[in-house]
PDB file of N, CA and C in Angstrom:
ATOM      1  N   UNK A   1       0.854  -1.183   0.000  1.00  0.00           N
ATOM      2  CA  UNK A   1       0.000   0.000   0.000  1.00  0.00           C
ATOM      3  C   UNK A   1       0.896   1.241   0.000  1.00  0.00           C
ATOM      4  N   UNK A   2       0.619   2.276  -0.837  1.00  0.00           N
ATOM      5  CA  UNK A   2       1.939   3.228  -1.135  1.00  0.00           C
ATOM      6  C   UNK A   2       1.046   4.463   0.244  1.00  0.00           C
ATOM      7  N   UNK A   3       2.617   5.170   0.639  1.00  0.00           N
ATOM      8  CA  UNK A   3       2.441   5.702   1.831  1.00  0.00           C
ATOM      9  C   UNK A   3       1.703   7.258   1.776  1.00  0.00           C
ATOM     10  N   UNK A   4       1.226   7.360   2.350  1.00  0.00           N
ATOM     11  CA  UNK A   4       0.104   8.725   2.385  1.00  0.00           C
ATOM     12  C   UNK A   4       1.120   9.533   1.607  1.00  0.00           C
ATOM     13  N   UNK A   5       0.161  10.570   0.951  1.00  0.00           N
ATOM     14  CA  UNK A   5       0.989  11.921   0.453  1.00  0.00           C
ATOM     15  C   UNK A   5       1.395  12.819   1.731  1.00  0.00           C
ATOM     16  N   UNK A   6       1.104  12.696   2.960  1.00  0.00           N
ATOM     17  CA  UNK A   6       1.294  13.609   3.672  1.00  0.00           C
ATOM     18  C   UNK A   6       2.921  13.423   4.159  1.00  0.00           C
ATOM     19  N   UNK A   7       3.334  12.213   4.315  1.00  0.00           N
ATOM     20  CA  UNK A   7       4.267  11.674   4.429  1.00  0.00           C
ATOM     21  C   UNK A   7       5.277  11.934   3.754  1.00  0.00           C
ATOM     22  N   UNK A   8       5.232  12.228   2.390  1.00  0.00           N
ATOM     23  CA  UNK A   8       6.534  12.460   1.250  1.00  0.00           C
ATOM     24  C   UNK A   8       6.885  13.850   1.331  1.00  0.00           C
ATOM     25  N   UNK A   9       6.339  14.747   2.016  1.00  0.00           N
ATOM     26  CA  UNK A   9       6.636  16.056   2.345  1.00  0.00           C
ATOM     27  C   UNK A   9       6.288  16.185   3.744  1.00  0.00           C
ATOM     28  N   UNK A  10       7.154  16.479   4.953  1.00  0.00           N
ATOM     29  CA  UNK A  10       6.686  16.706   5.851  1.00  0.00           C
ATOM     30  C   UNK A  10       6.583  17.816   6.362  1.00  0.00           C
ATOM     31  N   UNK A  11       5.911  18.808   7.266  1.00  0.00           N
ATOM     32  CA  UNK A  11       5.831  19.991   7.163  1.00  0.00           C
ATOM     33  C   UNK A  11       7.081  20.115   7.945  1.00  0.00           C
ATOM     34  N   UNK A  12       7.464  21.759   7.351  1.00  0.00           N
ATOM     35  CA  UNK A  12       8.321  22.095   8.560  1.00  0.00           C
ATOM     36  C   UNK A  12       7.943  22.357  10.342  1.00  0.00           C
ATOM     37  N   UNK A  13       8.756  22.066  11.151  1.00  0.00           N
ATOM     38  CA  UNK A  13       8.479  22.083  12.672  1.00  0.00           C
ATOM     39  C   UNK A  13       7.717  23.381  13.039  1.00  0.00           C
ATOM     40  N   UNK A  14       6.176  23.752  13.591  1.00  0.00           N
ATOM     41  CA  UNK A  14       5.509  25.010  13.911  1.00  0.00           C
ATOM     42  C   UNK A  14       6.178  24.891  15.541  1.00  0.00           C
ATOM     43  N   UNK A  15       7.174  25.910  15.622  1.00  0.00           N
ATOM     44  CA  UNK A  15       7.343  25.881  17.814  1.00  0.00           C
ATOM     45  C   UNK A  15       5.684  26.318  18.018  1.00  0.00           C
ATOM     46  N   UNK A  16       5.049  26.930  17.481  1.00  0.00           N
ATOM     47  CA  UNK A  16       3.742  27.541  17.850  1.00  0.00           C
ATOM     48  C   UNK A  16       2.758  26.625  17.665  1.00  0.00           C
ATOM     49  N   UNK A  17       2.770  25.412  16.878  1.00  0.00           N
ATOM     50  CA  UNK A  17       1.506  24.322  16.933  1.00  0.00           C
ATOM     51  C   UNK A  17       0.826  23.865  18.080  1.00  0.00           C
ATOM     52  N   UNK A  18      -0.372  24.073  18.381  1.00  0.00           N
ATOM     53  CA  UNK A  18      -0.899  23.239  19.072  1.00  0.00           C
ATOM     54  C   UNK A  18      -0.848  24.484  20.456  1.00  0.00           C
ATOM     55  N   UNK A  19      -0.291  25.758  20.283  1.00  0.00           N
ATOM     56  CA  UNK A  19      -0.522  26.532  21.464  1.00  0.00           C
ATOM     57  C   UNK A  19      -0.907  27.731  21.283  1.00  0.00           C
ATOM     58  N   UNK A  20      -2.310  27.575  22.346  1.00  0.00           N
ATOM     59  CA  UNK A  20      -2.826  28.630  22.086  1.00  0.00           C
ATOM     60  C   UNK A  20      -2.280  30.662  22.525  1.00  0.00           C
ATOM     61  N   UNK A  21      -2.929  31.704  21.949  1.00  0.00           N
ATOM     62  CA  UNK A  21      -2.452  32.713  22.038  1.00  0.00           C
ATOM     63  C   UNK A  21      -2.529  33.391  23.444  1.00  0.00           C
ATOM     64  N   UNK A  22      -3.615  32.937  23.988  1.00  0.00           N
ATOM     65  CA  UNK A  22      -3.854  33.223  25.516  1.00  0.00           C
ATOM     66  C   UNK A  22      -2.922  32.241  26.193  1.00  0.00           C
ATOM     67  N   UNK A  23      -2.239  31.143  25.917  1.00  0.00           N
ATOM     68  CA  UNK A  23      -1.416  30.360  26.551  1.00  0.00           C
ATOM     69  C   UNK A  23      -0.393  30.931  26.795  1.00  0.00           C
ATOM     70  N   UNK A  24       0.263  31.458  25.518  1.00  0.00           N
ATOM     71  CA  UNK A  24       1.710  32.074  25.252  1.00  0.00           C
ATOM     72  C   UNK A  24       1.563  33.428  25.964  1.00  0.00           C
ATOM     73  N   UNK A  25       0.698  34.303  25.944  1.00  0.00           N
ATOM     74  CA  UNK A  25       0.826  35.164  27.015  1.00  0.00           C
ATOM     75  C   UNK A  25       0.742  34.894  27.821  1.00  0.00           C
ATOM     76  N   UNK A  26       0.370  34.090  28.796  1.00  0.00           N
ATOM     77  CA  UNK A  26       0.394  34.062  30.124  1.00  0.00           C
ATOM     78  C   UNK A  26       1.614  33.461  30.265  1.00  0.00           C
ATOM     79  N   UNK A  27       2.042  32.599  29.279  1.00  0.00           N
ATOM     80  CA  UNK A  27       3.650  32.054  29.751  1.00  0.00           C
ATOM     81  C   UNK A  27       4.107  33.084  29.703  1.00  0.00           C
ATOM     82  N   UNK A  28       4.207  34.192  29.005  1.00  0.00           N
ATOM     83  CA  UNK A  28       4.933  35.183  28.788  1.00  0.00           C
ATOM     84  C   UNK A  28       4.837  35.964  29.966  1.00  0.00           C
ATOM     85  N   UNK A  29       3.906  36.579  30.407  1.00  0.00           N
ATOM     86  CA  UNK A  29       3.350  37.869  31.575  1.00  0.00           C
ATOM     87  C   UNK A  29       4.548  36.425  33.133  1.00  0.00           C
ATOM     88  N   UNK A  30       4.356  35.293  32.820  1.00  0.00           N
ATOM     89  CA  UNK A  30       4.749  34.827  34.344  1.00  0.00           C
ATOM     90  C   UNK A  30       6.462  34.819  33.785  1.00  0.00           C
ATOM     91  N   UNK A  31       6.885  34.724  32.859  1.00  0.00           N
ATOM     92  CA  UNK A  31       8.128  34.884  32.978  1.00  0.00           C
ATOM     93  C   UNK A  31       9.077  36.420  32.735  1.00  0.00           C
ATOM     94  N   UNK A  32       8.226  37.465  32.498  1.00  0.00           N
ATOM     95  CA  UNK A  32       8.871  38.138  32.012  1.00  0.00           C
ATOM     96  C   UNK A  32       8.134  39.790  32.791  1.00  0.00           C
ATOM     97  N   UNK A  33       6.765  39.468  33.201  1.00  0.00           N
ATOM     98  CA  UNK A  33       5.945  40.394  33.883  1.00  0.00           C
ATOM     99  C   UNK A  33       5.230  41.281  32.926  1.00  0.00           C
ATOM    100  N   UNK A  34       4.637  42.494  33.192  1.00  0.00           N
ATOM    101  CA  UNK A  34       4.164  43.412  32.081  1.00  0.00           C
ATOM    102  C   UNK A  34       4.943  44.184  32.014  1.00  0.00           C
ATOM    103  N   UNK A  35       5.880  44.200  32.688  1.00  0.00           N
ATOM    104  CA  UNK A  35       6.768  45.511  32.642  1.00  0.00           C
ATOM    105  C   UNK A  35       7.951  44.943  31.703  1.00  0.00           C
ATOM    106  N   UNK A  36       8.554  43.757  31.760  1.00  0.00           N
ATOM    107  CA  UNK A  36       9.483  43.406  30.936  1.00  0.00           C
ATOM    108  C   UNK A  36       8.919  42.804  29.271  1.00  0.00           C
ATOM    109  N   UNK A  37       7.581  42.639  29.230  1.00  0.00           N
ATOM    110  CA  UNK A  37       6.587  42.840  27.834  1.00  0.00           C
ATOM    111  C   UNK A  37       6.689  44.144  27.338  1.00  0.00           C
ATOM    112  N   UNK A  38       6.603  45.658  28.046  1.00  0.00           N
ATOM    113  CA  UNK A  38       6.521  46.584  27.539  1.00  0.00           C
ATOM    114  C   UNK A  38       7.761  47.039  26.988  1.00  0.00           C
ATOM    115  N   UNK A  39       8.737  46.553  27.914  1.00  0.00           N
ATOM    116  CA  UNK A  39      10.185  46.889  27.353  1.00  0.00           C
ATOM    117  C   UNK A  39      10.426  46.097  25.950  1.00  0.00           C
ATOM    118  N   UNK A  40      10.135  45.166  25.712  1.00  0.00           N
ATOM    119  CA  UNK A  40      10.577  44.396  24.937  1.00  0.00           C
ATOM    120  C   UNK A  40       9.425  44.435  23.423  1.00  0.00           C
ATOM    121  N   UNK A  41       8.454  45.037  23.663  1.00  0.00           N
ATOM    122  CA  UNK A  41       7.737  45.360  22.579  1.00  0.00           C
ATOM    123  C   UNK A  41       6.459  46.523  22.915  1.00  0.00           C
ATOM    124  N   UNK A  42       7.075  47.285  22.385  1.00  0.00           N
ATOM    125  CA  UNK A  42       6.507  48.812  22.673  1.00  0.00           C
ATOM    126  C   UNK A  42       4.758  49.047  21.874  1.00  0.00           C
ATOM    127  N   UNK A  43       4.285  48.527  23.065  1.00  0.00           N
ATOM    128  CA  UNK A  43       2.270  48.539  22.837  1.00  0.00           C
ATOM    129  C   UNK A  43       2.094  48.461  23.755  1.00  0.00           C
ATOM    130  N   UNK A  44       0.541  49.447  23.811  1.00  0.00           N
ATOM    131  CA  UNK A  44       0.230  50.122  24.650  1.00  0.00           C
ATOM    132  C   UNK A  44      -0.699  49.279  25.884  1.00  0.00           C
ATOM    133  N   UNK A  45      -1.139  48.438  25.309  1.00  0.00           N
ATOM    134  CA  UNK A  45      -1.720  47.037  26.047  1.00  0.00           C
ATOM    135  C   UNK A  45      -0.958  46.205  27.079  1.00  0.00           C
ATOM    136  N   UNK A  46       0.622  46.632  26.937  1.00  0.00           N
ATOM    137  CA  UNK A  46       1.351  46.259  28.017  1.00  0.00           C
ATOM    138  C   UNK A  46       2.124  47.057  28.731  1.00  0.00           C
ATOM    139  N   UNK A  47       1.751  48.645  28.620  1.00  0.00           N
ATOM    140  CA  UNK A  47       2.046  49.796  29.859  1.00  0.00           C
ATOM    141  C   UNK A  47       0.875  49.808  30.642  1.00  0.00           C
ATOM    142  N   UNK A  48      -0.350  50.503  29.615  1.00  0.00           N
ATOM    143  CA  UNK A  48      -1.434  51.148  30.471  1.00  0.00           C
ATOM    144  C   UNK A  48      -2.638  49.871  31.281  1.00  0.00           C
ATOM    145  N   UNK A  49      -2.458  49.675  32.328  1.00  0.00           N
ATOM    146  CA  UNK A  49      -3.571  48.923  33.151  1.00  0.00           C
ATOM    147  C   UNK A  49      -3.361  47.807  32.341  1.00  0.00           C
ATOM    148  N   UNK A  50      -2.796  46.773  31.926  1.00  0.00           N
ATOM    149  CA  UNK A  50      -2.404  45.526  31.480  1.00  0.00           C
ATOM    150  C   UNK A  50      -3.310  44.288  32.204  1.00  0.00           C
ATOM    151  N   UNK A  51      -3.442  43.771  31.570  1.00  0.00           N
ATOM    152  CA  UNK A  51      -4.414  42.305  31.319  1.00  0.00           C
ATOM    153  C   UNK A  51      -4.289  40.918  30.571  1.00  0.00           C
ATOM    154  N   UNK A  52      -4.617  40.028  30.845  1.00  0.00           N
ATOM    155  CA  UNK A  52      -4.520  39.362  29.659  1.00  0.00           C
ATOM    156  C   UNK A  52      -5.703  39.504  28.826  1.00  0.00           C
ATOM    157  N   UNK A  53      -7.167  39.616  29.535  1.00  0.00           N
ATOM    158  CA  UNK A  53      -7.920  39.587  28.536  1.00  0.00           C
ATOM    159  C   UNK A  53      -7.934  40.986  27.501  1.00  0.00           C
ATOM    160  N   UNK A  54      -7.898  41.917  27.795  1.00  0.00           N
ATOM    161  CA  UNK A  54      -7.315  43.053  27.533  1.00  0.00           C
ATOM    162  C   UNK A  54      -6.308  43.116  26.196  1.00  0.00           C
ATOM    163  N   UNK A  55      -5.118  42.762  26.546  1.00  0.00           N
ATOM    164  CA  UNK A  55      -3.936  41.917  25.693  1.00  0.00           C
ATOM    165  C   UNK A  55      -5.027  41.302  24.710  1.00  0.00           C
ATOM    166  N   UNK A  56      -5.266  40.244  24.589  1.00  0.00           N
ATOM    167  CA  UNK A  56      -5.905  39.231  23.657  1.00  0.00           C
ATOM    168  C   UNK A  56      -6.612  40.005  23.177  1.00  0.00           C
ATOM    169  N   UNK A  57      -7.726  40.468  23.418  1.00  0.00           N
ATOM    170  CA  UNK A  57      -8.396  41.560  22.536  1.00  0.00           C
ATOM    171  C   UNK A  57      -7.746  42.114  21.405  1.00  0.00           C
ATOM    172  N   UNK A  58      -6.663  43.108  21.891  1.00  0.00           N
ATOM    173  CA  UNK A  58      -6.280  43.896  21.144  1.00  0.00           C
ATOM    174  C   UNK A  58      -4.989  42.822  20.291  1.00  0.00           C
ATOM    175  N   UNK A  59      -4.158  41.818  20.656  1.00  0.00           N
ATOM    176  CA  UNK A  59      -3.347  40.842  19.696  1.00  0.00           C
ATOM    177  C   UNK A  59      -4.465  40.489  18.635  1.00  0.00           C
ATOM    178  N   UNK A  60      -5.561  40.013  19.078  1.00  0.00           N
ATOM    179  CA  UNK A  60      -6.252  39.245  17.860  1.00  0.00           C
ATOM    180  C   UNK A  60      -6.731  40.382  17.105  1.00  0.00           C
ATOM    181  N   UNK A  61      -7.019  41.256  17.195  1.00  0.00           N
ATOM    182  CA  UNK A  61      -7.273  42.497  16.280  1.00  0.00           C
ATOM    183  C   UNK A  61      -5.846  43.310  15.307  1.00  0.00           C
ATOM    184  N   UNK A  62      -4.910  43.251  16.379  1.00  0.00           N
ATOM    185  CA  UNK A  62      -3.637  43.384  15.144  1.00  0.00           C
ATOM    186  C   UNK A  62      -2.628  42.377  15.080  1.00  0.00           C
ATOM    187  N   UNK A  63      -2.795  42.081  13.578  1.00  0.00           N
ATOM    188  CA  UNK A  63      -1.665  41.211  13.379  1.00  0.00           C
ATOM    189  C   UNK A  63      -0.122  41.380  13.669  1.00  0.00           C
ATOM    190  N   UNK A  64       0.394  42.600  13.358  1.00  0.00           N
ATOM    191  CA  UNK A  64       1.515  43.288  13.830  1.00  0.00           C
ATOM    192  C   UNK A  64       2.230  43.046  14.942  1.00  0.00           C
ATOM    193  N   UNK A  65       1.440  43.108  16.119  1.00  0.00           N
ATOM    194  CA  UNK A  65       1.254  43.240  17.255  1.00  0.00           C
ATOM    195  C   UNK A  65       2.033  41.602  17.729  1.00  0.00           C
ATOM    196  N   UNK A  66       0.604  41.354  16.930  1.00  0.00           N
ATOM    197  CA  UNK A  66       0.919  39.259  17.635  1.00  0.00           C
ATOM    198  C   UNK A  66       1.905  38.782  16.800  1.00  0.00           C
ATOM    199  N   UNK A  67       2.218  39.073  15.744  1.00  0.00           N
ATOM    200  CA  UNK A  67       3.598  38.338  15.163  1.00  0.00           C
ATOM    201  C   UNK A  67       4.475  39.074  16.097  1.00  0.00           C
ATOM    202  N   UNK A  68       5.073  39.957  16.837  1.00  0.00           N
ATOM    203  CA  UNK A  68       6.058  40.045  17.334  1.00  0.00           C
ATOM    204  C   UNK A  68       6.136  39.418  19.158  1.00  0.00           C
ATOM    205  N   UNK A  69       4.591  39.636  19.418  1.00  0.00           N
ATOM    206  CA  UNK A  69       5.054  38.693  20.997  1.00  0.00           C
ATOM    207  C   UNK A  69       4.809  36.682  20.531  1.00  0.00           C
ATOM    208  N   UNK A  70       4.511  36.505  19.427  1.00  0.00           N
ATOM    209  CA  UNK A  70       4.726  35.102  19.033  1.00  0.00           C
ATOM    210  C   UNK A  70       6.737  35.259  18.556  1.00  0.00           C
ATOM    211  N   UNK A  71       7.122  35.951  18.248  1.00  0.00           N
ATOM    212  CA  UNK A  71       8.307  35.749  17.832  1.00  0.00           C
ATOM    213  C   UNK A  71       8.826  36.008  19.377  1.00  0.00           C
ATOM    214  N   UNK A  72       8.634  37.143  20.417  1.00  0.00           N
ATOM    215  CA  UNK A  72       9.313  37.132  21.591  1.00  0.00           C
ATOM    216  C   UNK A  72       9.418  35.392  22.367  1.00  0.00           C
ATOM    217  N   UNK A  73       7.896  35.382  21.862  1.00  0.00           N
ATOM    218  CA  UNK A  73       7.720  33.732  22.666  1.00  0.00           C
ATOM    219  C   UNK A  73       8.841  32.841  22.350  1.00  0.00           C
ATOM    220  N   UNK A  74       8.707  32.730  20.798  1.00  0.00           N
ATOM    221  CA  UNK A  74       9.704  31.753  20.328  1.00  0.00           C
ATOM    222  C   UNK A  74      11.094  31.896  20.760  1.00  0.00           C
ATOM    223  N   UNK A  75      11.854  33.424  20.825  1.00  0.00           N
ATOM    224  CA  UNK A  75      13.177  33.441  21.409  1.00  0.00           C
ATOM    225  C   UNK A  75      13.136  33.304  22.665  1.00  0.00           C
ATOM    226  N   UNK A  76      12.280  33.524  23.628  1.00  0.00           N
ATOM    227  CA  UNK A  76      12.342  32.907  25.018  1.00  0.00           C
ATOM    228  C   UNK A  76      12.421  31.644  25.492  1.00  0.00           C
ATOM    229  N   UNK A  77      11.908  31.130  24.137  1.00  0.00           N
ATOM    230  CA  UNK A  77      12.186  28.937  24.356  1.00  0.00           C
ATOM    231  C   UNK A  77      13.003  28.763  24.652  1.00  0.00           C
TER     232      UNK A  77
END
């Protein structure tokens, strides 16, 4: 029996598969706080009165935003 097509190409490795965006912030806020989020990526969701639900709101509304604390995530691995 010839082997699945999924098999003859395998995807490249996602570090982000399988985790969600409210996950990765909160890993993020416990390792790094809101104050070391704001330093490290300048939005306003992580100076003024900070949250996660707050946060999430405004990540899922800009893409901008969440590609760079998904990339902070990834260099913090």
């Amino acid at each position: 029996m010839p082997a699945p097509e999924s098999n003859k190409h395998p995807q490249t490795k996602n570090p982000l598969q399988g985790i969600t965006l409210e996950a990765l912030l909160i890993e993020l806020h416990a390792q790094v706080g809101w104050e070391g989020l704001a330093k490290r990526i300048d939005i306003n969701c992580f100076k003024q009165d900070p949250s996660i639900k707050s946060s999430l709101k405004f990540l899922r509304k800009t893409p901008w935003a969440r590609e760079k604390v998904e990339a902070l995530y990834i260099q913090l691995k």
